[in-house]
Protein backbone atom coordinates (compact mmCIF):
# COMPACT_ATOMS: atom_id res chain seq x y z
CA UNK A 1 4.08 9.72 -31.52
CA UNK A 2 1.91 8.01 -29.38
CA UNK A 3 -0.27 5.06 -30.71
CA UNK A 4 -3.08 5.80 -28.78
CA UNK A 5 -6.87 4.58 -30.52
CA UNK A 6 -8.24 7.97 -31.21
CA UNK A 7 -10.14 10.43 -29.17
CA UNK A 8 -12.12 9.19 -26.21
CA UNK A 9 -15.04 11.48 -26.13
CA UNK A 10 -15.73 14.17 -23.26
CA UNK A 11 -14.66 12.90 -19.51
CA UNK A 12 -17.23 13.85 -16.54
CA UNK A 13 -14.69 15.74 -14.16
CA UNK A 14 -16.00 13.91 -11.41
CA UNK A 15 -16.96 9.94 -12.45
CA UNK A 16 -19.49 7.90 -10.10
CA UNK A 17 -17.26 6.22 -8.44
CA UNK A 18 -15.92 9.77 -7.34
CA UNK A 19 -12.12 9.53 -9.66
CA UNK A 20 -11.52 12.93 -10.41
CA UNK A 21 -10.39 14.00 -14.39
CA UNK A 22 -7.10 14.34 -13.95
CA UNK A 23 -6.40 11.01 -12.47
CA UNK A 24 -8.66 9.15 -15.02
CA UNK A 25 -6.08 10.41 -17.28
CA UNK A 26 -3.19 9.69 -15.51
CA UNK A 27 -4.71 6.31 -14.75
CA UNK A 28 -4.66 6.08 -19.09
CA UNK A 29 -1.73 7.31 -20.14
CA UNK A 30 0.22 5.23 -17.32
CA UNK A 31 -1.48 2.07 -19.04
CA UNK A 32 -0.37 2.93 -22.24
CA UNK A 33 3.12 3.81 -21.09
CA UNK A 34 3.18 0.41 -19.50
CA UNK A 35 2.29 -1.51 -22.78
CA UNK A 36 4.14 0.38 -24.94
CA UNK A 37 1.27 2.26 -26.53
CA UNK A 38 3.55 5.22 -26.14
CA UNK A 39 6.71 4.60 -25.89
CA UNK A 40 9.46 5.95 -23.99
CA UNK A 41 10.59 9.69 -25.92
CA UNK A 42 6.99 9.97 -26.78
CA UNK A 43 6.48 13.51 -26.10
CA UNK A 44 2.57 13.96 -24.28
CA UNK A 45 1.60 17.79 -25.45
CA UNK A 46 -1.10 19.10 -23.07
CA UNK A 47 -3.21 20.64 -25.98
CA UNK A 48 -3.34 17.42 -27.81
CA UNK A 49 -4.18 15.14 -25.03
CA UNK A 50 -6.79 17.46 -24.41
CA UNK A 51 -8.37 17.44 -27.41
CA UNK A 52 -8.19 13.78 -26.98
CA UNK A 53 -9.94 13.72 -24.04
CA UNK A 54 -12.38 16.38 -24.45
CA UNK A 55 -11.02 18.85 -21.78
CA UNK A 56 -9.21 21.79 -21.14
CA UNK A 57 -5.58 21.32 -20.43
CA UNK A 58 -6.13 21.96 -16.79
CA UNK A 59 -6.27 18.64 -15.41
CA UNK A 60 -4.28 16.98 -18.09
CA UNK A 61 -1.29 19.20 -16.22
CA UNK A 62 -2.00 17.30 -13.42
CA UNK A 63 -2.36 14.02 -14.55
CA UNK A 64 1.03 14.71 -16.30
CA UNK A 65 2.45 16.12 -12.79
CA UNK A 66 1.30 12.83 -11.09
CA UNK A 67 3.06 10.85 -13.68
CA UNK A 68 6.14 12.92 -13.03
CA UNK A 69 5.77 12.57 -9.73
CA UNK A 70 5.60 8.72 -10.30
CA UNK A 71 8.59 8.67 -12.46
CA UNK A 72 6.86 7.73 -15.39
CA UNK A 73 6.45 10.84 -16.92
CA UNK A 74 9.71 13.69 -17.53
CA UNK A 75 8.75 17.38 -17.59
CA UNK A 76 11.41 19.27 -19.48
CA UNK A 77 11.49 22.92 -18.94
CA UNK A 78 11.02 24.37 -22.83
CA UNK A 79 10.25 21.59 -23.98
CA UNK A 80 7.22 19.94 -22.19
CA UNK A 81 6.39 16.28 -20.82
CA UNK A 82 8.43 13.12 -22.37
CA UNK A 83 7.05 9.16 -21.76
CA UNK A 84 9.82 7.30 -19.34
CA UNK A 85 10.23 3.78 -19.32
CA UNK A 86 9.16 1.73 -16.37
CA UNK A 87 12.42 0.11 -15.59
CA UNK A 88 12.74 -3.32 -13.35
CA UNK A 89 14.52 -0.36 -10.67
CA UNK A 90 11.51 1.79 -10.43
CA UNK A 91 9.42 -1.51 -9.57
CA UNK A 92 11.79 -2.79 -7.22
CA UNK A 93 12.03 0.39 -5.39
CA UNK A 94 7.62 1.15 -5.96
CA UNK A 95 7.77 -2.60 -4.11
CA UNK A 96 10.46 -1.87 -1.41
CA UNK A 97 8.31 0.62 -0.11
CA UNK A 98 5.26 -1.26 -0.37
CA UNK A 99 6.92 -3.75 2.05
CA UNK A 100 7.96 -1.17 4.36
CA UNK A 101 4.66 0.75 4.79
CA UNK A 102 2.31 -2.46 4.58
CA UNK A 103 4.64 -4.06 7.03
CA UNK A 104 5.12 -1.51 9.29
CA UNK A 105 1.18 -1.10 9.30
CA UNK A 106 1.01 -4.41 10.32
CA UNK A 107 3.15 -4.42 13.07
CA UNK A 108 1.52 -1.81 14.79
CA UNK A 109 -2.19 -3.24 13.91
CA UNK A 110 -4.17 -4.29 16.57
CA UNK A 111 -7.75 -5.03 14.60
CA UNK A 112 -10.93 -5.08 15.85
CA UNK A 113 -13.28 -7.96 15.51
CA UNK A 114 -15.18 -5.66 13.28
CA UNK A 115 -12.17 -4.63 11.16
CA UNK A 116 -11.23 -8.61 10.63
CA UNK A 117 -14.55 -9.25 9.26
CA UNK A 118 -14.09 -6.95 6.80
CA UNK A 119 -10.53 -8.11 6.13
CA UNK A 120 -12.79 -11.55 5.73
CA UNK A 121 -15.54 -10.28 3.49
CA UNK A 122 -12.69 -8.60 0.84
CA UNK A 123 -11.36 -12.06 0.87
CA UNK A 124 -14.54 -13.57 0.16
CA UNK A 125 -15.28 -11.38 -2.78
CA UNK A 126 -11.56 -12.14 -4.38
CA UNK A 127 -12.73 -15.59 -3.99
CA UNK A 128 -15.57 -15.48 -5.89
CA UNK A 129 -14.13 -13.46 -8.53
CA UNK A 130 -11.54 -15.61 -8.96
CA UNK A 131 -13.68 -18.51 -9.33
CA UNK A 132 -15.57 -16.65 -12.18
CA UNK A 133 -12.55 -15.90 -13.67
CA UNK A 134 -12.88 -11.89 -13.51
CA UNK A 135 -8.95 -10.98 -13.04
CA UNK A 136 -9.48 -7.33 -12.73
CA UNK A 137 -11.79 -7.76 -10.32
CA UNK A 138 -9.31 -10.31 -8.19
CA UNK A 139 -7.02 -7.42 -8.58
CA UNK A 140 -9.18 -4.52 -7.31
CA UNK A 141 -9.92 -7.01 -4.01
CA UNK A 142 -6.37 -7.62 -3.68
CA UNK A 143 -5.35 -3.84 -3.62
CA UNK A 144 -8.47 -2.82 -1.35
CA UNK A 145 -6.63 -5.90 1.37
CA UNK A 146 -3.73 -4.21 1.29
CA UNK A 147 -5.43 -0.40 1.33
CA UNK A 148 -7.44 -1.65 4.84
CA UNK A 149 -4.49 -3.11 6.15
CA UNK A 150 -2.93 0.26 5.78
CA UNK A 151 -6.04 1.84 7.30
CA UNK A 152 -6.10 -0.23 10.21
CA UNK A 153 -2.92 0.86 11.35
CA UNK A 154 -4.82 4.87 12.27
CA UNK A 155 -1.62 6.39 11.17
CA UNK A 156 -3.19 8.79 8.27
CA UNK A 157 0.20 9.81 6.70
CA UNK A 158 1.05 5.88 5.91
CA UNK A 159 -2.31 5.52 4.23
CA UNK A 160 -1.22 9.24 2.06
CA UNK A 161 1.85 7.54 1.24
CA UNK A 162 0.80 4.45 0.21
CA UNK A 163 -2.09 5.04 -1.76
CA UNK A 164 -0.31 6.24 -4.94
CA UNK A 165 1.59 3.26 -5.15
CA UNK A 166 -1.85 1.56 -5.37
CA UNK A 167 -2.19 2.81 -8.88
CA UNK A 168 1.52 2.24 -9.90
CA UNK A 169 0.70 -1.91 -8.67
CA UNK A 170 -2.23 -1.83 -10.25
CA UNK A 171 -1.29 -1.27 -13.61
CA UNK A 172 2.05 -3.18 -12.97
CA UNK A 173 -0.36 -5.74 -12.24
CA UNK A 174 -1.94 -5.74 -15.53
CA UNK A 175 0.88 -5.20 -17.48
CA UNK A 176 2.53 -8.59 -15.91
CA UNK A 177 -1.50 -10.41 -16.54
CA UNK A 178 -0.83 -9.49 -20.05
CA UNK A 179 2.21 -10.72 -20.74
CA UNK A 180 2.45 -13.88 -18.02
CA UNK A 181 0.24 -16.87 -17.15
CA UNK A 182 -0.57 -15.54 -13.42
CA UNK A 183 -2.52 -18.06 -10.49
CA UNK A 184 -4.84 -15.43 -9.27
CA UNK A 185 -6.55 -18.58 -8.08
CA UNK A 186 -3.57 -18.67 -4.66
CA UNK A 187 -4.45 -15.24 -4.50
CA UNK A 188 -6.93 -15.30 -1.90
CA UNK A 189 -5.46 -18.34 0.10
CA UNK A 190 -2.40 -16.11 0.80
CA UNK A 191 -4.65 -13.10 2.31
CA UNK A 192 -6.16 -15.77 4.10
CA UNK A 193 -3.54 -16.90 5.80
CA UNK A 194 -2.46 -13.17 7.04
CA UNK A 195 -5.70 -12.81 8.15
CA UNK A 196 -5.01 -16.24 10.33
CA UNK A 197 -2.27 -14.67 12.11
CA UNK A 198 -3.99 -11.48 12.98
CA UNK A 199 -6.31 -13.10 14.40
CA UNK A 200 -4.09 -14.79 16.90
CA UNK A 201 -2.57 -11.33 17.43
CA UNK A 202 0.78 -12.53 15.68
CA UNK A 203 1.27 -9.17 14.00
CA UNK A 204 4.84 -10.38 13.12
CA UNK A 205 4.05 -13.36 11.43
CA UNK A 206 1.66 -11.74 9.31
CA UNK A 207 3.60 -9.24 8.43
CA UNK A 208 6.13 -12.03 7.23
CA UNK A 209 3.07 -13.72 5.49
CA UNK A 210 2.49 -10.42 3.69
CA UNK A 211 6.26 -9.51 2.63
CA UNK A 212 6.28 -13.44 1.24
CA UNK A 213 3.57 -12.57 -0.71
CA UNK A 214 4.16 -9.19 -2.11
CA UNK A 215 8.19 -10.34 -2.75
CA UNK A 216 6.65 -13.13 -5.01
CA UNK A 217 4.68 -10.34 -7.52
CA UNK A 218 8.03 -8.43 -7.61
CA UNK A 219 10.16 -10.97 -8.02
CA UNK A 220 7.96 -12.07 -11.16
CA UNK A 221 7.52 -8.64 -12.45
CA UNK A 222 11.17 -7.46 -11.84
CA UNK A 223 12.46 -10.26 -13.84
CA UNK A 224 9.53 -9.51 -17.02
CA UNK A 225 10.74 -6.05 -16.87
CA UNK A 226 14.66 -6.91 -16.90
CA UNK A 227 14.30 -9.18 -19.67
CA UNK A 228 12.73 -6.73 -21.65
CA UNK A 229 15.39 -4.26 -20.91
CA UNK A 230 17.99 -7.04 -22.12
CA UNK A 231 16.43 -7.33 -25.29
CA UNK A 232 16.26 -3.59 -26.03
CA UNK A 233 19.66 -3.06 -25.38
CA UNK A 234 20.23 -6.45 -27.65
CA UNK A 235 18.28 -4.58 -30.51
CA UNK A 236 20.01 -1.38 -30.22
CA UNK A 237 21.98 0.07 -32.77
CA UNK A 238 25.97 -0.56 -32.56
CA UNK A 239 25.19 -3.15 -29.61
CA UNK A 240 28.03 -5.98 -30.03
């Protein structure tokens, strides 16, 4: 069963900062998939998720269709929606295609003085809430680079296809933050330093600037998730 904290109270369907329902919940569950709140097997029955979040099982379909969607989530016909593991795969291949997509938007990228200024002013932010030590918030700044870089490009169906992978990273991101000591300090230095080469017009060398820096988060949160594989199958019964 899942070891979730109880039931959350009812859910606006549409928050302030315009999130619809469903994808409040998705956003949830995911995090508790992630930290092993629910664990993989868990079985995730619409009416009681529901009642946990005050809603009708309407949107907690579709949070559970996102998940599925995201490979986090099975739906089993007859039998309903099942917790999947995140494996060190799935992350590799959720940061493969980041690559490709941010990348490619790169390459094609030729920004504005108005659209580098803004590229400036996210980095500003991540600097300052890095300074005061508010990691979510370094994260949020980090994700929003990468989302106008994406932008910038003008091609509409990139932006579609990367921005569910900006949910996946960020709660990969938090799941790595809570189990490994991570500089979110450099953070900003290495957005910088794309932002440097855009600014000559070197769209190739930031895009190398960018794949350097997104290869270093996977290659940290592909090994945390192997190693945690490892010792599963350790623990498992009839392992030699």
């Amino acid at each position: 069963m899942p070891r979730h904290s109880g039931k959350l109270g009812v859910l606006p369907r549409v928050a302030p900062d315009g999130s619809r329902l469903s994808d409040r919940i998705a956003d949830t569950l995911l995090q508790e998939i992630l930290s092993n709140l629910i664990a993989p097997g868990d079985a995730l029955s619409e009416s009681r998720l529901a009642a946990r979040f005050g809603t009708s099982r309407a949107p907690v379909r579709e949070a559970l269709q996102r998940l599925e969607r995201e490979c986090v989530v099975a739906i089993i016909p007859r039998v309903g929606a099942r917790a999947q593991a995140f494996t060190a795969q799935s992350a590799n291949d959720l940061y493969d295609l980041r690559i490709a997509l941010e990348s490619h938007a790169l390459r094609r990228s030729a920004l504005s003085p108005e659209e580098l200024e803004q590229l400036h002013r996210i980095v500003a932010e991540m600097e300052r809430a890095a300074r005061m030590h508010k990691i979510r918030d370094v994260v949020e700044y980090d994700l929003s680079f990468h989302e106008a870089v994406c932008r910038f490009s003008g091609n509409q169906r990139l932006v579609e296809a990367w921005l569910p992978l900006r949910r996946n990273a960020k709660a990969l991101y938090f799941f790595m933050m809570s189990r490994i000591p991570v500089d979110v300090g450099a953070l900003p230095q290495s957005h910088k330093a794309i932002i440097g080469a855009l600014s000559t017009g070197d769209t190739e060398h930031a895009a190398r600037l960018l794949t350097e820096h997104i290869e270093q988060t996977r290659s940290e949160l592909v090994g945390l998730l192997g190693r945690d594989e490892e010792r599963t199958v350790a623990r498992s019964p009839g392992t030699v």
